[in-house]
N, C-alpha and C. Protein backbone atom coordinates (compact mmCIF):
# COMPACT_ATOMS: atom_id res chain seq x y z
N UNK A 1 54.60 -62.73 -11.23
CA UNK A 1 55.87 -63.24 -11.73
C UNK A 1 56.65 -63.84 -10.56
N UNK A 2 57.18 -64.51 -10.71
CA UNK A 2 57.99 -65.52 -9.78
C UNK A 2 59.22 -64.83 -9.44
N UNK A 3 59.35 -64.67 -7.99
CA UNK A 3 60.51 -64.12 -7.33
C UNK A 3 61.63 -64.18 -8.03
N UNK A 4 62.11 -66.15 -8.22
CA UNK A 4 63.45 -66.00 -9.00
C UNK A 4 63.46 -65.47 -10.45
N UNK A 5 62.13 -65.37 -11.39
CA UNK A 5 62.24 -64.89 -13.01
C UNK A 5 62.47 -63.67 -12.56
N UNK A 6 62.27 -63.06 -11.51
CA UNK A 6 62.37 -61.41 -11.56
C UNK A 6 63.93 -61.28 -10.86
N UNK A 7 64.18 -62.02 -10.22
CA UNK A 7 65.78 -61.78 -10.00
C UNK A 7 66.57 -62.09 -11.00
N UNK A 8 65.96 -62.91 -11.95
CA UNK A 8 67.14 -63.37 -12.88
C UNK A 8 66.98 -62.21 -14.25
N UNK A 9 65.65 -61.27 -14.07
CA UNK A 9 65.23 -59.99 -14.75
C UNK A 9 66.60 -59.35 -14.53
N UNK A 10 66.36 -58.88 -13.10
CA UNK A 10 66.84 -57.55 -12.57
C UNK A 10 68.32 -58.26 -12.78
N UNK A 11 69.32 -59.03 -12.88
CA UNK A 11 70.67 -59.30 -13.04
C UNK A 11 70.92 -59.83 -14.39
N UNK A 12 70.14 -59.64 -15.08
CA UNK A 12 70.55 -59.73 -16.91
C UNK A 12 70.58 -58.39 -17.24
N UNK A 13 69.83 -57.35 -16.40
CA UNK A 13 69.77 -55.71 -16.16
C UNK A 13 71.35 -55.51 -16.65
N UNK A 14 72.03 -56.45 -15.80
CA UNK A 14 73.46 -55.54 -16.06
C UNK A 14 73.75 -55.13 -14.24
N UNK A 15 74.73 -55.79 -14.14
CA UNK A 15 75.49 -55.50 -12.07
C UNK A 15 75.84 -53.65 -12.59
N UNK A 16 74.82 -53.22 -11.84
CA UNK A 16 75.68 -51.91 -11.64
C UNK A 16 76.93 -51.97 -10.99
N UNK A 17 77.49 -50.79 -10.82
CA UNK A 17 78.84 -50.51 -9.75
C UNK A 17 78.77 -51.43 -8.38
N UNK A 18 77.84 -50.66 -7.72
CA UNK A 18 77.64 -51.37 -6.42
C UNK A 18 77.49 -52.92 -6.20
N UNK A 19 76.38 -53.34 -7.24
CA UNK A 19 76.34 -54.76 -7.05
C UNK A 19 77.14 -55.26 -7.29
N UNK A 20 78.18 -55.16 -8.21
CA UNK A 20 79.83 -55.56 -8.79
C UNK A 20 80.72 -55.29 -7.41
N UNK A 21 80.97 -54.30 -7.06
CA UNK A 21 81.48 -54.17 -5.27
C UNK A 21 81.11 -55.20 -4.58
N UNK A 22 79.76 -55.24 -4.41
CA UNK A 22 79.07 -56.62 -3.37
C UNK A 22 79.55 -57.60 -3.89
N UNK A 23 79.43 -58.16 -5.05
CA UNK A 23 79.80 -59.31 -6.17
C UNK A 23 81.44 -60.12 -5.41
N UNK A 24 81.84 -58.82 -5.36
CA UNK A 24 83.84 -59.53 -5.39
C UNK A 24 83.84 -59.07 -4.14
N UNK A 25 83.46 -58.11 -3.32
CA UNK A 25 83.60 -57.80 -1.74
C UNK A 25 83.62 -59.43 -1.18
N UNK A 26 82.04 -60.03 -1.72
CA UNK A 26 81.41 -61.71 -1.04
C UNK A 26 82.39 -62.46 -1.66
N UNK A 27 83.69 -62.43 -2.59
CA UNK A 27 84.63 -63.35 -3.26
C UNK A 27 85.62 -63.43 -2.48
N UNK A 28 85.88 -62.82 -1.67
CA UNK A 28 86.95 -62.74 -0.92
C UNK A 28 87.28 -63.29 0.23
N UNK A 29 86.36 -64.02 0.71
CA UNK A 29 86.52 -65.09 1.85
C UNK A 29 85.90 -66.34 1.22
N UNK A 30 87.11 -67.36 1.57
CA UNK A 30 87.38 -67.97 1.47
C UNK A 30 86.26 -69.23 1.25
N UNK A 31 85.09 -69.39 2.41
CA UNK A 31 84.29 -69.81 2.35
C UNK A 31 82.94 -69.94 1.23
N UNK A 32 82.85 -68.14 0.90
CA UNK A 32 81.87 -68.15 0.20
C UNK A 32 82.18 -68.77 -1.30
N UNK A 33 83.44 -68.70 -1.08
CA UNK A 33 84.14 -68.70 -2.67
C UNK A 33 83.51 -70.40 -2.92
N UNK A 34 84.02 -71.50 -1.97
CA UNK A 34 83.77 -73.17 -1.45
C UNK A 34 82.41 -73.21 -2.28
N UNK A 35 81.35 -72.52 -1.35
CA UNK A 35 79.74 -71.94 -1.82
C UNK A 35 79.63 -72.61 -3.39
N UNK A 36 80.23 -71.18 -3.62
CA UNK A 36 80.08 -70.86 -5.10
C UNK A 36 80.60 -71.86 -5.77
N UNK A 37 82.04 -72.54 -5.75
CA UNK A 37 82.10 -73.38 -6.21
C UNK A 37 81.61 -75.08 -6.61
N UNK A 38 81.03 -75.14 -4.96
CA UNK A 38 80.40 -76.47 -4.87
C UNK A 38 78.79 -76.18 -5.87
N UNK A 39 77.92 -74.72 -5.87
CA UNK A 39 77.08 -74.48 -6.45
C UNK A 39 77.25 -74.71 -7.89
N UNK A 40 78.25 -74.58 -8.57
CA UNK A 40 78.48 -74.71 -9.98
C UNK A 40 78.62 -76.08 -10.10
N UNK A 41 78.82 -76.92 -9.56
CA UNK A 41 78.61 -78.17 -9.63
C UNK A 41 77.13 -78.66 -9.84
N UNK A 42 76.05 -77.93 -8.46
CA UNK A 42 74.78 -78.77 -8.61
C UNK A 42 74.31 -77.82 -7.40
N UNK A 43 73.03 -77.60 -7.56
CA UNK A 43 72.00 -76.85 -6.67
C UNK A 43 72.44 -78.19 -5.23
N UNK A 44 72.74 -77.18 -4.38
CA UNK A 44 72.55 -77.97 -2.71
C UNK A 44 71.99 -77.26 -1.72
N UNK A 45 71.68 -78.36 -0.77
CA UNK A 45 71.13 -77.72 0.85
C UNK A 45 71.94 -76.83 1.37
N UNK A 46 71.71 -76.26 2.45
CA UNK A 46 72.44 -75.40 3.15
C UNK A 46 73.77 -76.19 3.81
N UNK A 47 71.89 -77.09 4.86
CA UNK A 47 73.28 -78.11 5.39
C UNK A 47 74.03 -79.63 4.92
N UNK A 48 73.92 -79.48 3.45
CA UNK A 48 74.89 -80.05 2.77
C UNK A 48 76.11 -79.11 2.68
N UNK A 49 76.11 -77.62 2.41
CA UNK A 49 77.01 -77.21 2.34
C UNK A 49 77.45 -77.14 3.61
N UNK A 50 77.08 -76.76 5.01
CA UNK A 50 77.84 -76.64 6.41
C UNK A 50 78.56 -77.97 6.53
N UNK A 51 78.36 -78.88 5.92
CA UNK A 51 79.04 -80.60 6.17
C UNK A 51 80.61 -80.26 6.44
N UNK A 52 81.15 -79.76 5.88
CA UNK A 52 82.59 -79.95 5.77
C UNK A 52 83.16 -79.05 6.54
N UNK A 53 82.49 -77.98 6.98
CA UNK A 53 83.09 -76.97 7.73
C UNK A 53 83.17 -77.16 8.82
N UNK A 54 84.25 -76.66 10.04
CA UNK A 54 83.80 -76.66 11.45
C UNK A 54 83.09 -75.21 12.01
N UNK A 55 82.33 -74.65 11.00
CA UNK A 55 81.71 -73.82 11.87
C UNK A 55 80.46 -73.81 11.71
N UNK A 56 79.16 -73.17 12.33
CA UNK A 56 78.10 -73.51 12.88
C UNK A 56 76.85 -73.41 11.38
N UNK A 57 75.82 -74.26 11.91
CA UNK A 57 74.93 -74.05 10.32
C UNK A 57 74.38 -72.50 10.48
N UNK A 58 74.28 -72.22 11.57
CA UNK A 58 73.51 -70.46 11.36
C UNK A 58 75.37 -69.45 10.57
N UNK A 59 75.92 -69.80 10.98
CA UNK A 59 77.22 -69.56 9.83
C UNK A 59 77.54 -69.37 8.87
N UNK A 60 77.16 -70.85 8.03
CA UNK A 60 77.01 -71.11 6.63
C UNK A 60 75.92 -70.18 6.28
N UNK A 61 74.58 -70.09 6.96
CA UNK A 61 73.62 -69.42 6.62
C UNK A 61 73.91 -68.37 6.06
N UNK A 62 74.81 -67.23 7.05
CA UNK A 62 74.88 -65.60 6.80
C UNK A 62 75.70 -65.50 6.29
N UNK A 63 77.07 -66.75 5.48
CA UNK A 63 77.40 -66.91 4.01
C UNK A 63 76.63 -66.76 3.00
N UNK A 64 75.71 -67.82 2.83
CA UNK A 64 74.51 -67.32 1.40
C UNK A 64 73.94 -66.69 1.48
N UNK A 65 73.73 -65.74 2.76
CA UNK A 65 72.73 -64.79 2.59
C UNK A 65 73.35 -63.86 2.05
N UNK A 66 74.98 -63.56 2.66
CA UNK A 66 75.57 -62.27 1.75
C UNK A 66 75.61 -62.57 0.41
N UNK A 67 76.22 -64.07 -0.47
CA UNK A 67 76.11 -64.21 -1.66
C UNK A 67 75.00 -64.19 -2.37
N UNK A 68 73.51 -64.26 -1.08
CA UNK A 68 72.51 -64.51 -1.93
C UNK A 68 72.13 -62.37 -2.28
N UNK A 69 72.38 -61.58 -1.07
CA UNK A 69 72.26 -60.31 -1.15
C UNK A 69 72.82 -59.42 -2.65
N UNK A 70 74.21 -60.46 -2.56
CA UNK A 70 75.34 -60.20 -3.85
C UNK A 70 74.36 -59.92 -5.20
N UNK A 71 73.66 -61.30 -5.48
CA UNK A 71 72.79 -61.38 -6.33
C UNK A 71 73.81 -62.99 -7.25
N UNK A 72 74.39 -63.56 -5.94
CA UNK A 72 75.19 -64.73 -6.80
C UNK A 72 74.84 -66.14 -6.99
N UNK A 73 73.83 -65.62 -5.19
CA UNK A 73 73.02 -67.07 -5.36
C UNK A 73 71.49 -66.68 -5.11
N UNK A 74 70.61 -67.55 -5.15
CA UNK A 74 69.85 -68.01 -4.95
C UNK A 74 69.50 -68.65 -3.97
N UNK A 75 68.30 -68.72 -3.08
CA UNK A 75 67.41 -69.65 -2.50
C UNK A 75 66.29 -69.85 -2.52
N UNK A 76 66.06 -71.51 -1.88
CA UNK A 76 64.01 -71.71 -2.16
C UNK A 76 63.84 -72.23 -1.28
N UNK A 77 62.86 -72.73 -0.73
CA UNK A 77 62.25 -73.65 0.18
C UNK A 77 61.93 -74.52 -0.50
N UNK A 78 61.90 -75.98 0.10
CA UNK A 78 61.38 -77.30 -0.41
C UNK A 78 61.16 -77.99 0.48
N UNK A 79 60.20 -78.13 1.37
CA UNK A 79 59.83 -78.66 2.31
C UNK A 79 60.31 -77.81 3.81
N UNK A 80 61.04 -78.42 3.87
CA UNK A 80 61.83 -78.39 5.37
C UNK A 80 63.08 -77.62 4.86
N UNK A 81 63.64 -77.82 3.65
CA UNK A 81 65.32 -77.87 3.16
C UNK A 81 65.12 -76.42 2.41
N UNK A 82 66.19 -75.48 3.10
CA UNK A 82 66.73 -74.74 1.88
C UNK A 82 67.32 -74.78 0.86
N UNK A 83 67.37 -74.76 -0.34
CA UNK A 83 68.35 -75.42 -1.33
C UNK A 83 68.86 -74.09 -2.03
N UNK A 84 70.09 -73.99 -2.35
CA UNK A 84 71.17 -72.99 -2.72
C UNK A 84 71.47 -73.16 -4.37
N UNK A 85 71.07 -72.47 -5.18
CA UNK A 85 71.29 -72.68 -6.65
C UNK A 85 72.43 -71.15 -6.79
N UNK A 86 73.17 -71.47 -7.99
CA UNK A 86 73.96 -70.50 -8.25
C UNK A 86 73.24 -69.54 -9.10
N UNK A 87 73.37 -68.06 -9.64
CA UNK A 87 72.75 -67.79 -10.19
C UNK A 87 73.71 -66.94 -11.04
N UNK A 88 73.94 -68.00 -12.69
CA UNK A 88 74.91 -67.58 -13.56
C UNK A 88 75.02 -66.02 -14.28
N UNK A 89 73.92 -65.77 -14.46
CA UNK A 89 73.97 -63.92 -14.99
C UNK A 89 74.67 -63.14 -14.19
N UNK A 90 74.81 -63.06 -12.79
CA UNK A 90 75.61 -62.62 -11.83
C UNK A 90 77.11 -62.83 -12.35
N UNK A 91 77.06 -64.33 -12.17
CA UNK A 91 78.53 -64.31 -11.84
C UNK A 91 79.22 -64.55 -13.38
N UNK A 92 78.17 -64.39 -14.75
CA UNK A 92 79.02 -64.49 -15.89
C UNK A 92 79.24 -62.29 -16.32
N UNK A 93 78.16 -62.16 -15.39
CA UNK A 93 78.55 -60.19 -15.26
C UNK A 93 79.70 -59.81 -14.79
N UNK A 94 80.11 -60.50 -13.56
CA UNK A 94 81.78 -60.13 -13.17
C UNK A 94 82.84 -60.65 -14.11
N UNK A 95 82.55 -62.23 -14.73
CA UNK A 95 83.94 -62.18 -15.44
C UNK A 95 83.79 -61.46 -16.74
N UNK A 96 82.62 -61.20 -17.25
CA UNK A 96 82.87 -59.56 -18.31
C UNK A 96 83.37 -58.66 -18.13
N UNK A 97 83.26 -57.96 -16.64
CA UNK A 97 83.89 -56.89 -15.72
C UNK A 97 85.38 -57.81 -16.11
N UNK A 98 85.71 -58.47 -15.68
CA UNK A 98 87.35 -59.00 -15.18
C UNK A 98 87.94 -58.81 -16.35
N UNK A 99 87.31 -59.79 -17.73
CA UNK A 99 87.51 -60.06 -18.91
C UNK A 99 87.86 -58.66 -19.30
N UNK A 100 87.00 -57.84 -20.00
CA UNK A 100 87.23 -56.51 -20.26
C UNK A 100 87.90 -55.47 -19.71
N UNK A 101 88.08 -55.37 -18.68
CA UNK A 101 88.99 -54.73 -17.73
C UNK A 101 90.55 -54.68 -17.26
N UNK A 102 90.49 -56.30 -17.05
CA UNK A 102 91.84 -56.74 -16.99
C UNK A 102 92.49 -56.88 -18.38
N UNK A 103 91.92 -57.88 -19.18
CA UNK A 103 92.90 -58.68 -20.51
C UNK A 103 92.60 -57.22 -21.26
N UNK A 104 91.39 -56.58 -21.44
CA UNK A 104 91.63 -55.79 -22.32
C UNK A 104 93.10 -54.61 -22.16
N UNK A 105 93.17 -53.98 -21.11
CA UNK A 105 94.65 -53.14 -20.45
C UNK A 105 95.62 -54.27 -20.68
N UNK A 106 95.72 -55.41 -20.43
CA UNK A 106 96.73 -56.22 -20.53
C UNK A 106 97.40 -56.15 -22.13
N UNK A 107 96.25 -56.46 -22.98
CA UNK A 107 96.66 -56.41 -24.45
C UNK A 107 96.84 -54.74 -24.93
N UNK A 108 96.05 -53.93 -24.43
CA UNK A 108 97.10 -52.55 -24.82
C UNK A 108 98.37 -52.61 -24.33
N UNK A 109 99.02 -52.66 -23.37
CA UNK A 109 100.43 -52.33 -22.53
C UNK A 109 101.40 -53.25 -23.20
N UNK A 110 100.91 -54.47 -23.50
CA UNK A 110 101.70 -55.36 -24.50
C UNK A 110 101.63 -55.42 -25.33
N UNK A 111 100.71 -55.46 -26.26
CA UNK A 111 100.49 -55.21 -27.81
C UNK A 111 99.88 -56.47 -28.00
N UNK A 112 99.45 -57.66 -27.65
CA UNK A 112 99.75 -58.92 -27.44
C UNK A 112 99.20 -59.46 -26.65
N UNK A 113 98.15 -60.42 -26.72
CA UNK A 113 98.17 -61.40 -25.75
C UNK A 113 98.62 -62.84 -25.73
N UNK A 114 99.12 -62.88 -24.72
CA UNK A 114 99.70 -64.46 -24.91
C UNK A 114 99.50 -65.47 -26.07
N UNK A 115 100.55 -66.42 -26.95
CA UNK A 115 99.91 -67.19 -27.31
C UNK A 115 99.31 -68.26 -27.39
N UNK A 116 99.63 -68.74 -25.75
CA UNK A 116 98.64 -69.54 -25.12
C UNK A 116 97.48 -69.31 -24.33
N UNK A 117 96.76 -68.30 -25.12
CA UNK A 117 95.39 -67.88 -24.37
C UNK A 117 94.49 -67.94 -25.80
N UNK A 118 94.35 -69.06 -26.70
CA UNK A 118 93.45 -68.74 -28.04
C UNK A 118 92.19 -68.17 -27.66
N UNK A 119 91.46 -68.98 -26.27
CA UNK A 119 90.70 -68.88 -25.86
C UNK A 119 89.93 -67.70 -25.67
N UNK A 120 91.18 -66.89 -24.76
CA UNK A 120 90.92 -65.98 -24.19
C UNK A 120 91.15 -64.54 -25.46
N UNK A 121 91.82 -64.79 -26.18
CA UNK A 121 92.35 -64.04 -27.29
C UNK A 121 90.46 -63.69 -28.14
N UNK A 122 89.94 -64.84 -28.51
CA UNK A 122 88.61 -64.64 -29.13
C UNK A 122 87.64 -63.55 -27.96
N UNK A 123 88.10 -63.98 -27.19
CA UNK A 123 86.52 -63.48 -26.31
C UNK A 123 87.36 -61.83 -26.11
N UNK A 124 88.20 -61.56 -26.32
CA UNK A 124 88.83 -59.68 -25.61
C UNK A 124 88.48 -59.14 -26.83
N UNK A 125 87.46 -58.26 -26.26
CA UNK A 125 86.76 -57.08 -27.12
C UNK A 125 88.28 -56.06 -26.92
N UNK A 126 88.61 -55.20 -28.22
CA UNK A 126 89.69 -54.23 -28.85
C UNK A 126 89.26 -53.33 -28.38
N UNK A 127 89.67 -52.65 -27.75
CA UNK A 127 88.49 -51.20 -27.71
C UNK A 127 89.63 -49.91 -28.56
């Protein structure tokens, strides 16, 4: 079985505790966050992603390696090029964590959630 079908196994598993810790621990600077975001756009190189930064490509590196440790991204080889894919089961596991956690306490304490959140109103499980 192929490295990434078995990572994308083991993180449809469900982020335990810890990996959820690692998950938002790697959210919190600033950089990795860039990562992640430019990744949701479109699978890139490494050093497509070091382009914009002033700090070094072995840098950027031990960025994706913590996001890749996280279980948020991904990497492959393709020749010469590392290429950085996001890897959505991860990061649609934390905003379930956020979703359920946060809005759900939010709508007990108020009775209510906003009525400009329709959106968000469908997706909050009642507990």
């Amino acid at each position: 079985m192929d490295h990434r079908v078995r990572r994308r196994l083991a993180v449809r598993m469900a982020l335990n505790d810890r990996q959820l810790d690692r998950a938002f621990r790697a959210l919190t600077n600033s950089t990795r966050r860039w990562i992640v975001e430019t990744l949701l756009e479109r699978d890139t190189s490494v050093l497509q992603l070091a382009e914009p930064f002033p700090i070094s490509l072995p840098a950027v590196m031990q960025h994706v390696r913590v996001l890749e440790d996280c279980g948020l991204v991904s990497t492959r080889k393709v020749g010469p090029t590392r290429i950085c894919s996001i890897e959505p089961d991860a990061l649609c596991a934390a905003e379930r964590w956020l979703r359920s956690a946060m809005w759900a306490r939010y709508r007990r304490r108020l009775g209510s959630l906003p009525e400009d959140y329709p959106q968000l109103r469908a997706s909050v499980r009642v507990r």
